[in-house]
PDB file of N, CA and C in Angstrom:
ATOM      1  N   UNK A   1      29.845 -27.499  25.714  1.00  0.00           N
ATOM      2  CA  UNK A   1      29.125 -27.834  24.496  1.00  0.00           C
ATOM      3  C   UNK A   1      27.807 -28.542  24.825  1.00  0.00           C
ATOM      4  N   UNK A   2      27.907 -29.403  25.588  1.00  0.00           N
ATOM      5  CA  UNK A   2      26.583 -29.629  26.035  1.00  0.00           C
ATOM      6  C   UNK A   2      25.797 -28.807  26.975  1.00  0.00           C
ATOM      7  N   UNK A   3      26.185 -28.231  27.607  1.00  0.00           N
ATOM      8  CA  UNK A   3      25.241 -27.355  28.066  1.00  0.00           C
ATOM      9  C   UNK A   3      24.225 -26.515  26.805  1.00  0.00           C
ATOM     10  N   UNK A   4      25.023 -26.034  25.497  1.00  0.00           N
ATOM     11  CA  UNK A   4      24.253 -25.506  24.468  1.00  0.00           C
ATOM     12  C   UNK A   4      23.741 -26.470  23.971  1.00  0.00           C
ATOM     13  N   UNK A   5      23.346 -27.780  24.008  1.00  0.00           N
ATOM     14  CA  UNK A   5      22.880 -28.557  23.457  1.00  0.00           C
ATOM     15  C   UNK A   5      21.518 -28.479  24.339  1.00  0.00           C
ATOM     16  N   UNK A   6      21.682 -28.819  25.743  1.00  0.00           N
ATOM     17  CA  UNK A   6      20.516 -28.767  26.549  1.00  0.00           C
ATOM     18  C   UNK A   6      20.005 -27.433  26.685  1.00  0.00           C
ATOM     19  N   UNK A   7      20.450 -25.923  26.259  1.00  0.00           N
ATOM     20  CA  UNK A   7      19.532 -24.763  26.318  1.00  0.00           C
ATOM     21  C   UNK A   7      18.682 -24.743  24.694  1.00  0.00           C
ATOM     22  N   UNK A   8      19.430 -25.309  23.882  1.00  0.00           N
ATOM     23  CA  UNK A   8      18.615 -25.386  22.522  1.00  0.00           C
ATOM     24  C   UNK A   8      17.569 -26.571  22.478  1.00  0.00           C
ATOM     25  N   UNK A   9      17.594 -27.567  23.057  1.00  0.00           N
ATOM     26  CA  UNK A   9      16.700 -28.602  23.230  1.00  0.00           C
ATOM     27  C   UNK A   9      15.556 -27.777  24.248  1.00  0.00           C
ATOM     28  N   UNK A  10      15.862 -27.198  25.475  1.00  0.00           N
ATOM     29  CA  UNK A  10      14.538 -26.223  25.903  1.00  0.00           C
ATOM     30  C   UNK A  10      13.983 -25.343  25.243  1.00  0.00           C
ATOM     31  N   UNK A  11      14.612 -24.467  25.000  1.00  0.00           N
ATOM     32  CA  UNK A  11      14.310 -23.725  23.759  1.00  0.00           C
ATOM     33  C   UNK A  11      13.237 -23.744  22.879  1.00  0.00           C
ATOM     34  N   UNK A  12      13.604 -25.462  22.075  1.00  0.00           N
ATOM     35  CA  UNK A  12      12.744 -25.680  21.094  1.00  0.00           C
ATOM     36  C   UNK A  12      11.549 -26.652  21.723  1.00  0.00           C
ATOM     37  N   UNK A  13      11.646 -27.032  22.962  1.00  0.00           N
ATOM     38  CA  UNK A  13      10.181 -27.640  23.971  1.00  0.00           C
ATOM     39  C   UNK A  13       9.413 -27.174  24.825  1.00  0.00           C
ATOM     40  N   UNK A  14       9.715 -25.747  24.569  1.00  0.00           N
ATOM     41  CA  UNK A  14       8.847 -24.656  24.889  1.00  0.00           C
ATOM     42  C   UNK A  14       7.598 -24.662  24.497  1.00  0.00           C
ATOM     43  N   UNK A  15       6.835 -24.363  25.324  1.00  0.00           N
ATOM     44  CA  UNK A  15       5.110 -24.022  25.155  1.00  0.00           C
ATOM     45  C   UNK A  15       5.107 -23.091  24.247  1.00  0.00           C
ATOM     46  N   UNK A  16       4.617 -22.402  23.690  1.00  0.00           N
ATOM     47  CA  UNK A  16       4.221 -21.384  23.377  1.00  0.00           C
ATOM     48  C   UNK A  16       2.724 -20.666  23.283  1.00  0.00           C
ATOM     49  N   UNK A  17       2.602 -20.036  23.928  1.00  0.00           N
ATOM     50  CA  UNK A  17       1.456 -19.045  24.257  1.00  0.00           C
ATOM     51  C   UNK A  17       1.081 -17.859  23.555  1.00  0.00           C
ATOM     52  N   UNK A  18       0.467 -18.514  22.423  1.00  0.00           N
ATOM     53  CA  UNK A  18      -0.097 -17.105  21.944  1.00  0.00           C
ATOM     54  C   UNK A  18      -1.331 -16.426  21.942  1.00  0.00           C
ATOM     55  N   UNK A  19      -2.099 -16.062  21.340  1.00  0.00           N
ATOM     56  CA  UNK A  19      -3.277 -15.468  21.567  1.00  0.00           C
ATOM     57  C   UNK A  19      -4.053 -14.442  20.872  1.00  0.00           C
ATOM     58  N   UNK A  20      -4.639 -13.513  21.540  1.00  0.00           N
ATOM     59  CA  UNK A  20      -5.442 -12.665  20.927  1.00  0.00           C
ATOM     60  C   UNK A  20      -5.068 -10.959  21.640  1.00  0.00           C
ATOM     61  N   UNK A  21      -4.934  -9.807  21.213  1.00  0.00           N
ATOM     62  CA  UNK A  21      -4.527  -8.837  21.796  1.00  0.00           C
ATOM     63  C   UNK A  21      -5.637  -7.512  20.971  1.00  0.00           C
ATOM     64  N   UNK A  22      -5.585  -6.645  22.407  1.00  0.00           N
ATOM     65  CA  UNK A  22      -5.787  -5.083  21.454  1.00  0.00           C
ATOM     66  C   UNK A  22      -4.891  -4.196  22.407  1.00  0.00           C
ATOM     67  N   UNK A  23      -4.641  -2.916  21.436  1.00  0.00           N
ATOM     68  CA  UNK A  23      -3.680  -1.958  21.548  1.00  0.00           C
ATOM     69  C   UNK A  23      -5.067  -1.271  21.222  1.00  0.00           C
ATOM     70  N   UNK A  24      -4.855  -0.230  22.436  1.00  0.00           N
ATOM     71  CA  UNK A  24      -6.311   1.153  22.574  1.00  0.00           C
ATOM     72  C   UNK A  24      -5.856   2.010  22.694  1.00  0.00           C
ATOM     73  N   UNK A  25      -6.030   3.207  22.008  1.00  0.00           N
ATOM     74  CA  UNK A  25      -6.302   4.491  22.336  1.00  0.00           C
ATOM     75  C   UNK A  25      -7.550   4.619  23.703  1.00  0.00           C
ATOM     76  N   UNK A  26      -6.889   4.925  24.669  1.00  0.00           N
ATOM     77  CA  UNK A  26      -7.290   5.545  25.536  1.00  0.00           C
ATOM     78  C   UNK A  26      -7.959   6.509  25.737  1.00  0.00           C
ATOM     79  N   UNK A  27      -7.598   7.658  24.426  1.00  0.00           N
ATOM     80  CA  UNK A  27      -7.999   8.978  24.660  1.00  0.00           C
ATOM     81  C   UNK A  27      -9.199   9.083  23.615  1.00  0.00           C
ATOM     82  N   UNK A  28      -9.131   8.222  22.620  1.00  0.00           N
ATOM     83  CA  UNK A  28     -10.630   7.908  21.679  1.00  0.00           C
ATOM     84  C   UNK A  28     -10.912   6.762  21.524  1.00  0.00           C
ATOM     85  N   UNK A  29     -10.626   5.569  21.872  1.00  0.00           N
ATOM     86  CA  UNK A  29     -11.169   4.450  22.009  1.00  0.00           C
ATOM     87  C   UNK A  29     -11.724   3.560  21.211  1.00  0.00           C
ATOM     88  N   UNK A  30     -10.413   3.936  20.060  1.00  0.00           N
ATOM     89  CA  UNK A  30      -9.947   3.259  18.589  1.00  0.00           C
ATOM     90  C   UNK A  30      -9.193   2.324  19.248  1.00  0.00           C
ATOM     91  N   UNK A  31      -9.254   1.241  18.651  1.00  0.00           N
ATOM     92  CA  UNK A  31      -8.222  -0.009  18.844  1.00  0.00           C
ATOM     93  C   UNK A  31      -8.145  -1.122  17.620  1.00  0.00           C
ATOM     94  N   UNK A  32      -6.943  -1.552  17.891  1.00  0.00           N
ATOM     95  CA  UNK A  32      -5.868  -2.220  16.698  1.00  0.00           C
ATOM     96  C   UNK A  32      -6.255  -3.607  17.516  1.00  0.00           C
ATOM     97  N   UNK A  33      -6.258  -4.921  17.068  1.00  0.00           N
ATOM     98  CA  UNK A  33      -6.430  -6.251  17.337  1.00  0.00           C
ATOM     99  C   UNK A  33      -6.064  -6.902  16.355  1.00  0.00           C
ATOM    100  N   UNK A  34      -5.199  -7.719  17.358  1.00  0.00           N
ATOM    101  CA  UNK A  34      -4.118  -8.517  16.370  1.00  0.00           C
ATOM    102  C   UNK A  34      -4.316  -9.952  17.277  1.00  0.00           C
ATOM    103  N   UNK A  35      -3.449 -10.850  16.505  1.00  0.00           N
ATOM    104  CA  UNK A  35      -3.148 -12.237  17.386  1.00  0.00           C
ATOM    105  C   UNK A  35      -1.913 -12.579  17.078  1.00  0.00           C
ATOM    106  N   UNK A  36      -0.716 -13.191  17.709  1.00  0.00           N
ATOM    107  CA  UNK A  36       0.478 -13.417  17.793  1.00  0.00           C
ATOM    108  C   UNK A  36       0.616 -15.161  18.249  1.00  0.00           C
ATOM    109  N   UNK A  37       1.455 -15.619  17.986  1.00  0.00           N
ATOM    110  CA  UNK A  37       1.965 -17.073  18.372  1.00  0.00           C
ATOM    111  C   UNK A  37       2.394 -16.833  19.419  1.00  0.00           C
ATOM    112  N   UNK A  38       3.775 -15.721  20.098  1.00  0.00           N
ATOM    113  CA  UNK A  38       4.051 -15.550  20.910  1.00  0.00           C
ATOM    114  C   UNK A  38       3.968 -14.243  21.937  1.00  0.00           C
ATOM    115  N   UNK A  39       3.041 -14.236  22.500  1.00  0.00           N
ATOM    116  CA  UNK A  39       2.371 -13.149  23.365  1.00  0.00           C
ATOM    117  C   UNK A  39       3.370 -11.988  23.826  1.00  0.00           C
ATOM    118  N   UNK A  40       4.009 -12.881  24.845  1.00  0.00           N
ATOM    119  CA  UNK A  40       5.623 -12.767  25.340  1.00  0.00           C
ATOM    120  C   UNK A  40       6.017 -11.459  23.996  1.00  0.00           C
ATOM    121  N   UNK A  41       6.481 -11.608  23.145  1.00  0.00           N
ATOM    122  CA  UNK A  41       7.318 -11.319  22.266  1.00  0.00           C
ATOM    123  C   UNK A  41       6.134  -9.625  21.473  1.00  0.00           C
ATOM    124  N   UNK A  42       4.992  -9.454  21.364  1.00  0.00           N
ATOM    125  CA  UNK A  42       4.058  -8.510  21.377  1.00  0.00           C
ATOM    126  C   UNK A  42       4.421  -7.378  22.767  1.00  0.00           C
ATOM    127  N   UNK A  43       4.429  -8.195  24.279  1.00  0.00           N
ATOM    128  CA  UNK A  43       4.347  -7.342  25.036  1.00  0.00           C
ATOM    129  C   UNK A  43       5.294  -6.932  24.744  1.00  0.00           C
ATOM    130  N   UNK A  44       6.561  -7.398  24.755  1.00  0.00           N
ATOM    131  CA  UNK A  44       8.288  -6.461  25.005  1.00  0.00           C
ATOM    132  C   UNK A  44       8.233  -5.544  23.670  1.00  0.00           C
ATOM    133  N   UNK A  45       7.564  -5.934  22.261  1.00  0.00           N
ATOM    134  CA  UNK A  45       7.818  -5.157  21.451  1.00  0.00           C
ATOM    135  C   UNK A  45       6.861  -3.829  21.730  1.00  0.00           C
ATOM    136  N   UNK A  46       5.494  -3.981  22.375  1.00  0.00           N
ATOM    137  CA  UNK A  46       4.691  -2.747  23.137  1.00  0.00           C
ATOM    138  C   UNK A  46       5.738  -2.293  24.205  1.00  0.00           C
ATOM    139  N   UNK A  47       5.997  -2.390  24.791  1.00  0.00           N
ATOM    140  CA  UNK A  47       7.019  -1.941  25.976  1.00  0.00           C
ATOM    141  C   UNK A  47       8.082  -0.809  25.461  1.00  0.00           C
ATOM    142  N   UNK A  48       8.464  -2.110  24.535  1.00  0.00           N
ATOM    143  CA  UNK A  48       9.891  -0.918  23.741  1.00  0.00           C
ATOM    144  C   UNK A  48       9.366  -0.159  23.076  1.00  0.00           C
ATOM    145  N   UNK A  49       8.170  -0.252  22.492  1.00  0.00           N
ATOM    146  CA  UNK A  49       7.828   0.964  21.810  1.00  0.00           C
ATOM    147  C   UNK A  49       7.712   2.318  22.524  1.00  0.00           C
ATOM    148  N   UNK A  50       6.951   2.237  23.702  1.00  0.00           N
ATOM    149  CA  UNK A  50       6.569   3.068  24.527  1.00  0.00           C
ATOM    150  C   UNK A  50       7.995   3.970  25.100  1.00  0.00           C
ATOM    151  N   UNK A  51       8.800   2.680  25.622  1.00  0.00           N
ATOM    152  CA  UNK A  51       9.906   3.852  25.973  1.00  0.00           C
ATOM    153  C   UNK A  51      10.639   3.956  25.294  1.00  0.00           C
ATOM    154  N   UNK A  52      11.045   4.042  23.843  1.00  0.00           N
ATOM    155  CA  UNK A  52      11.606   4.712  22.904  1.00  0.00           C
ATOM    156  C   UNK A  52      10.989   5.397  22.235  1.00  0.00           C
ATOM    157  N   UNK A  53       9.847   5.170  22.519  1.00  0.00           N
ATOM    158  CA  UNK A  53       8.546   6.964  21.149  1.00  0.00           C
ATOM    159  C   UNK A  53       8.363   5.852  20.219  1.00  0.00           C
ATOM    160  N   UNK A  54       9.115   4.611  19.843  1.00  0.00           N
ATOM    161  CA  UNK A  54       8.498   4.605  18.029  1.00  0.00           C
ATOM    162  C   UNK A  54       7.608   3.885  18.082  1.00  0.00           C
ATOM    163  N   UNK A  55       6.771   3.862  16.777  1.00  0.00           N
ATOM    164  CA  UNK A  55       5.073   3.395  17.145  1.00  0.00           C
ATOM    165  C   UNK A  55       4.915   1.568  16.903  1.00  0.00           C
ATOM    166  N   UNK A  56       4.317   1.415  17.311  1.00  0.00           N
ATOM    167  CA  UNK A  56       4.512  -0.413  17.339  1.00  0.00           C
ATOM    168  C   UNK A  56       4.003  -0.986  15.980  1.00  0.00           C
ATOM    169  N   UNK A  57       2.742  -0.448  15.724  1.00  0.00           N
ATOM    170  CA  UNK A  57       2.077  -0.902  14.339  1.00  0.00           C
ATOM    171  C   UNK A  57       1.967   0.400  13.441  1.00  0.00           C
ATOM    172  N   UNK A  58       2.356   0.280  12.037  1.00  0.00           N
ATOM    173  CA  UNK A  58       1.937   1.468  11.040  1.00  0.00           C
ATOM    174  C   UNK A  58       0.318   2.465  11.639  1.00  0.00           C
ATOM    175  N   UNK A  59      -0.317   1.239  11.435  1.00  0.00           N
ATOM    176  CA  UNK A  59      -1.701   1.746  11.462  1.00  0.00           C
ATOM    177  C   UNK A  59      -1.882   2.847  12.586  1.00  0.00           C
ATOM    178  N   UNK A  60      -1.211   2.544  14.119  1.00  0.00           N
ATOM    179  CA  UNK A  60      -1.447   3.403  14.735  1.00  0.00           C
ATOM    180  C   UNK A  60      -0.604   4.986  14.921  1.00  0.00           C
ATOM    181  N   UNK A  61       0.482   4.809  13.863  1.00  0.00           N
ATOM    182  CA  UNK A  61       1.886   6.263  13.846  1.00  0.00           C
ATOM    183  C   UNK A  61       1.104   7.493  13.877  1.00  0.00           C
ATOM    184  N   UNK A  62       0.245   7.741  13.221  1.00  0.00           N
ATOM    185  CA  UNK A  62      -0.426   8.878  13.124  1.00  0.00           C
ATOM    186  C   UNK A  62      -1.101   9.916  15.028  1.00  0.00           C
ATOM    187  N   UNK A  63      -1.401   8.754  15.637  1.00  0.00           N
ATOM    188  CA  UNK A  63      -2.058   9.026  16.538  1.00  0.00           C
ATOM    189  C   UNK A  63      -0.744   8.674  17.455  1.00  0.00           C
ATOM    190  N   UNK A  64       0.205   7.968  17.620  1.00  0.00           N
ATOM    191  CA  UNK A  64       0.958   7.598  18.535  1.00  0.00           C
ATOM    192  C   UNK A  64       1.483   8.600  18.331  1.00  0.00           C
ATOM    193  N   UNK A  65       1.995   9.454  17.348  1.00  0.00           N
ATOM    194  CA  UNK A  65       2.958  10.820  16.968  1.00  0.00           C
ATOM    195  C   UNK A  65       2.244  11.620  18.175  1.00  0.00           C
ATOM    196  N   UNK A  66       1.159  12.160  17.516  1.00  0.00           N
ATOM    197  CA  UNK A  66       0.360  13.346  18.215  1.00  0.00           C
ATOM    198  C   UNK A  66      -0.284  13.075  19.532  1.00  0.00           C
ATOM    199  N   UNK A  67      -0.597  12.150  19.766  1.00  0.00           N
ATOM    200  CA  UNK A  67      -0.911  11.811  21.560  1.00  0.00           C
ATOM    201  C   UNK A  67      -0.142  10.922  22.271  1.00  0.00           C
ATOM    202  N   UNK A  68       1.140  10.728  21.709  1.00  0.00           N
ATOM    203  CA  UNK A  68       2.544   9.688  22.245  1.00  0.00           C
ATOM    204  C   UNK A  68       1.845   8.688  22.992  1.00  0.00           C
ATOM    205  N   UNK A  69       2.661   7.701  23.500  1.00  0.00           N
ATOM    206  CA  UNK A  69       2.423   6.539  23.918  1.00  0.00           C
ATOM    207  C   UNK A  69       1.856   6.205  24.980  1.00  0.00           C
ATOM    208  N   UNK A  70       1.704   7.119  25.878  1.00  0.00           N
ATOM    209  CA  UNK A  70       1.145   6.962  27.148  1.00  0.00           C
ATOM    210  C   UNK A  70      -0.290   6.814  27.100  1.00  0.00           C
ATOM    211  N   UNK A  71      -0.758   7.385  25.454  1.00  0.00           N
ATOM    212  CA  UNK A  71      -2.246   6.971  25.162  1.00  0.00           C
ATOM    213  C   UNK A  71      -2.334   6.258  24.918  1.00  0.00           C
ATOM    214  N   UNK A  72      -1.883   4.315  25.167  1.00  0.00           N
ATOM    215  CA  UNK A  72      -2.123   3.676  24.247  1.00  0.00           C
ATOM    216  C   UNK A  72      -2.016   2.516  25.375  1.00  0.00           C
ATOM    217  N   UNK A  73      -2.587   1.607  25.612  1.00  0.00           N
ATOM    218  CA  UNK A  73      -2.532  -0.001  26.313  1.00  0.00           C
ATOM    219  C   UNK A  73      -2.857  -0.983  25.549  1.00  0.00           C
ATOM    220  N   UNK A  74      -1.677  -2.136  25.741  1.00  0.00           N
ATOM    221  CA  UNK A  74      -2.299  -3.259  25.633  1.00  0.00           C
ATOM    222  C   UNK A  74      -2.788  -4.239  26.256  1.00  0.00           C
ATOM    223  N   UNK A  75      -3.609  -4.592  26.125  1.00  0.00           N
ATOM    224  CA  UNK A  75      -4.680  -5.696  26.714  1.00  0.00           C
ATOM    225  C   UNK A  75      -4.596  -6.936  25.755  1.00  0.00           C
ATOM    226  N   UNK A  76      -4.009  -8.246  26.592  1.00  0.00           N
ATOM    227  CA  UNK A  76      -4.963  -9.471  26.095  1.00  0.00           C
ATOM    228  C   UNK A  76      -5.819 -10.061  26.518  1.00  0.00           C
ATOM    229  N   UNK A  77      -6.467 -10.222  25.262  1.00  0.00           N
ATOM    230  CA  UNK A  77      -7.638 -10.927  25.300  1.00  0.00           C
ATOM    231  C   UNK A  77      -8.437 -12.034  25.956  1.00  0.00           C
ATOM    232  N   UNK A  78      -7.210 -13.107  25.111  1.00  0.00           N
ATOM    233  CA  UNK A  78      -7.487 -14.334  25.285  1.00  0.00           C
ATOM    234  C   UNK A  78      -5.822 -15.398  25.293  1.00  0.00           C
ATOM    235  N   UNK A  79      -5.619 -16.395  25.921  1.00  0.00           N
ATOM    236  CA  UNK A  79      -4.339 -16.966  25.958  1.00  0.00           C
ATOM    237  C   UNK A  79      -4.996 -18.197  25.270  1.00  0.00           C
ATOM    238  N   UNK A  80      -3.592 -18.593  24.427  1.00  0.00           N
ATOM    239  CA  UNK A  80      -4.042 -20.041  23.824  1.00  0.00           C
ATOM    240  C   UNK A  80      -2.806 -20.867  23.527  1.00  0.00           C
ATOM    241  N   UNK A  81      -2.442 -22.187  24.327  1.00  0.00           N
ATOM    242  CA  UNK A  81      -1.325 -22.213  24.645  1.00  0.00           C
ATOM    243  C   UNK A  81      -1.335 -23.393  23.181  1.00  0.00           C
ATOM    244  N   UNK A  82      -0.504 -23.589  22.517  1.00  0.00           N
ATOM    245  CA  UNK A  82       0.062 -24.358  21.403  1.00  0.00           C
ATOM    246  C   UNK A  82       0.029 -25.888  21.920  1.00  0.00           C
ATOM    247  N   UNK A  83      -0.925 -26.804  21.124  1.00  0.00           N
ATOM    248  CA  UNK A  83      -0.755 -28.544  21.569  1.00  0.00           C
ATOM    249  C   UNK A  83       0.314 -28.959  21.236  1.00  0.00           C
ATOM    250  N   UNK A  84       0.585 -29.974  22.112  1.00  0.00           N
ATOM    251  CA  UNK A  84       1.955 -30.858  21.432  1.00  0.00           C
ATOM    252  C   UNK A  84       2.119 -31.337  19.964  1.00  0.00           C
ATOM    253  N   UNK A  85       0.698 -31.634  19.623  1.00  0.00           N
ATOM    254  CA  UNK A  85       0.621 -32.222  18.027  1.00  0.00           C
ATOM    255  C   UNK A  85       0.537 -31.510  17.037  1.00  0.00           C
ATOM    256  N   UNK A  86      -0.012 -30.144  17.595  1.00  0.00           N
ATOM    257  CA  UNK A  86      -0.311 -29.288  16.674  1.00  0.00           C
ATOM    258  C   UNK A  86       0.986 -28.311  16.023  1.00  0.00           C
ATOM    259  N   UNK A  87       0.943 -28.412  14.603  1.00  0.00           N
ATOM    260  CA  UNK A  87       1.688 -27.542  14.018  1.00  0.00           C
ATOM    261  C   UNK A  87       1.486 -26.366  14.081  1.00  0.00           C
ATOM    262  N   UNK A  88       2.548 -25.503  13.599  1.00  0.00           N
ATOM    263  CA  UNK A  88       2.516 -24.254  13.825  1.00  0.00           C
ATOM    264  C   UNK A  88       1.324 -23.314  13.274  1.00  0.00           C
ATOM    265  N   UNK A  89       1.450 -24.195  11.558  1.00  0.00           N
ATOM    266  CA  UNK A  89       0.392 -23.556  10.886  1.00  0.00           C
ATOM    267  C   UNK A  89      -0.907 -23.758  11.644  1.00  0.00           C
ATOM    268  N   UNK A  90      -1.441 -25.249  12.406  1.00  0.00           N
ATOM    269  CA  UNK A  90      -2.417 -25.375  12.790  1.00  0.00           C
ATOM    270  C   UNK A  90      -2.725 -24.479  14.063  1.00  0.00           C
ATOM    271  N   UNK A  91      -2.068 -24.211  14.850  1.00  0.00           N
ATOM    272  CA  UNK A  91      -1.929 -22.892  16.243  1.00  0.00           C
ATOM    273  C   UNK A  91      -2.314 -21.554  15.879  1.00  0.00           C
ATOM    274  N   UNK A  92      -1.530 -21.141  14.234  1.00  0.00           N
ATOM    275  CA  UNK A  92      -2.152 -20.090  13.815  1.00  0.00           C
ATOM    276  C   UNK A  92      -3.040 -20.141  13.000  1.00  0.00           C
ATOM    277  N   UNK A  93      -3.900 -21.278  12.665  1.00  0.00           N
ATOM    278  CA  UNK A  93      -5.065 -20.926  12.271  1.00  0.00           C
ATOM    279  C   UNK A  93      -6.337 -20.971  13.177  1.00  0.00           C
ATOM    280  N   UNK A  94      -5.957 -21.721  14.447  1.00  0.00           N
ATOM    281  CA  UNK A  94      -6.974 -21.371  15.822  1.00  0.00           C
ATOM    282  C   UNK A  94      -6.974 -19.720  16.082  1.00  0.00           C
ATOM    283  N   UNK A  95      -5.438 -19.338  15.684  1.00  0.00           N
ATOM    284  CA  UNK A  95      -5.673 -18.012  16.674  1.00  0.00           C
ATOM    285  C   UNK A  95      -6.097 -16.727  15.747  1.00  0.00           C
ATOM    286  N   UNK A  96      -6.343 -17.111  14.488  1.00  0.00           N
ATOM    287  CA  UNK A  96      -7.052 -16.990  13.683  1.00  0.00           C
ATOM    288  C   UNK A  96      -8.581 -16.537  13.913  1.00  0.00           C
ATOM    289  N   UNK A  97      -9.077 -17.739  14.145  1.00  0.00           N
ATOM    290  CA  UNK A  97     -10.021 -18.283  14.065  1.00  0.00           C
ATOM    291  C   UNK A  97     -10.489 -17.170  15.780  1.00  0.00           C
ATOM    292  N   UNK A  98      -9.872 -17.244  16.607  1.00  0.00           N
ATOM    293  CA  UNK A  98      -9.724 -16.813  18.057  1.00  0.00           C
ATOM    294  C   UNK A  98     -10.644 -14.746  17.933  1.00  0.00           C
ATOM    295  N   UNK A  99      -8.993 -14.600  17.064  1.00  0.00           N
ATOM    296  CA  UNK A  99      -9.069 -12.710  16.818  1.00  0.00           C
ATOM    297  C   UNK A  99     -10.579 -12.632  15.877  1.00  0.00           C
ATOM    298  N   UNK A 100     -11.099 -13.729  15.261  1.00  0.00           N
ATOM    299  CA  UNK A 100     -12.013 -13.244  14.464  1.00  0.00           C
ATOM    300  C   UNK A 100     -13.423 -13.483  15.027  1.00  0.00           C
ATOM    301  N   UNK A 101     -13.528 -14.178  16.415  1.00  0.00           N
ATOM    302  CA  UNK A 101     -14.281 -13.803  17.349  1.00  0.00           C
ATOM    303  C   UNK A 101     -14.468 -13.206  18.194  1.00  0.00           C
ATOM    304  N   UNK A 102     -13.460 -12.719  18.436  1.00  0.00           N
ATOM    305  CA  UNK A 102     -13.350 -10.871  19.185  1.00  0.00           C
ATOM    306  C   UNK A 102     -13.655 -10.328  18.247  1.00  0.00           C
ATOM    307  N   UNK A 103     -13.312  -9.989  17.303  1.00  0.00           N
ATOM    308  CA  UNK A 103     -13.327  -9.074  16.277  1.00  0.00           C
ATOM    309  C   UNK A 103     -15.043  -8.691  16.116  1.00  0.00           C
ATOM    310  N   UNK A 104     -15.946  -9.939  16.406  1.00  0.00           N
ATOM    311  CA  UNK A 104     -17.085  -9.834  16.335  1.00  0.00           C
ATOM    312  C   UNK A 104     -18.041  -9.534  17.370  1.00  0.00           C
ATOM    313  N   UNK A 105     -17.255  -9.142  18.462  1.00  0.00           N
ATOM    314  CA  UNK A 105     -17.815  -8.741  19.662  1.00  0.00           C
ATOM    315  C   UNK A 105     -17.492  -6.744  19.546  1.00  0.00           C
ATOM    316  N   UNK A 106     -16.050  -6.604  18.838  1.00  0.00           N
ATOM    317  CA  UNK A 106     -15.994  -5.330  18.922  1.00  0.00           C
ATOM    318  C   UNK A 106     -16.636  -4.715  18.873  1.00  0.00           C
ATOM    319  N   UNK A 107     -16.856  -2.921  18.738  1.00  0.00           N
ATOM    320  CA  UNK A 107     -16.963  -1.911  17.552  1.00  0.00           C
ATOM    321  C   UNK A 107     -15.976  -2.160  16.703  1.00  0.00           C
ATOM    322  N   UNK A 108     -17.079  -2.221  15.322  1.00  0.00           N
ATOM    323  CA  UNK A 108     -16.006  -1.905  13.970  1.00  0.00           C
ATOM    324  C   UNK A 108     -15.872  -0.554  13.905  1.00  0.00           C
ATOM    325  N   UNK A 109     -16.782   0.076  14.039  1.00  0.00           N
ATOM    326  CA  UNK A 109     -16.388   1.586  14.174  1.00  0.00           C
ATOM    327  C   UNK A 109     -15.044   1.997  14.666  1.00  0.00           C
ATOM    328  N   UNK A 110     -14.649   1.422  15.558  1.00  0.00           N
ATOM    329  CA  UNK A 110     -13.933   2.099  16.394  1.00  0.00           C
ATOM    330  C   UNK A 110     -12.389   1.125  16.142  1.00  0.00           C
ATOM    331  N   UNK A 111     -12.060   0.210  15.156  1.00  0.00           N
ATOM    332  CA  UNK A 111     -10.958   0.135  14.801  1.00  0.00           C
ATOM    333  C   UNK A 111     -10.177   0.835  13.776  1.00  0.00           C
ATOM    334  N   UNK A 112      -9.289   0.260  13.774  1.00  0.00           N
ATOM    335  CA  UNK A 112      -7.964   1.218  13.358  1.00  0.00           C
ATOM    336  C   UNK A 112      -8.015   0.551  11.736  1.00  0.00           C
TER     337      UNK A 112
END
């Protein structure tokens, strides 16, 4: 019983690293940009997408159907690790704040 006491106490004193991401078409060089709290948790859901076929975000099904997954990488951006003081809401409004300065470096053209 204590041992589950001390894996839920790590657990919840975990860093968390989230950030800024894009998912590209490779083959036209459209891309989706997002930001996540937990980075970690984006890659494995890109991962599993890839080796099961199903598409990770709506926006991209159309193109993940017809040029499957092998057209598609993700890249992050930028890492931004969560302060001790800072609330959750406050982490996601940096990373916020983060994707919407990439966002301004992009092509708009060329998102999804």
């Amino acid at each position: 019983m204590n041992k589950r006491k001390e894996i839920i106490n790590a657990y919840k004193a975990r860093k968390l690293c989230g950030g800024v991401y894009t998912i590209t078409n490779v083959l036209s060089g459209k891309y989706f940009i997002g930001h996540a709290a937990n980075l970690k948790s984006v890659q494995n859901r890109f991962q599993f997408a890839v080796t099961t076929g199903s598409t990770v975000h709506p926006k991209l099904q159309k193109d993940w159907v017809e040029q499957g997954a092998q057209a598609f990488t993700l890249d992050v951006l930028e890492e931004l690790e969560q302060k001790p003081a800072q609330s959750q809401a406050e982490f996601m409004d940096d990373l916020q704040t983060l994707e919407q300065m990439w966002r301004a470096n992009l092509d708009a053209a060329k998102e999804y």
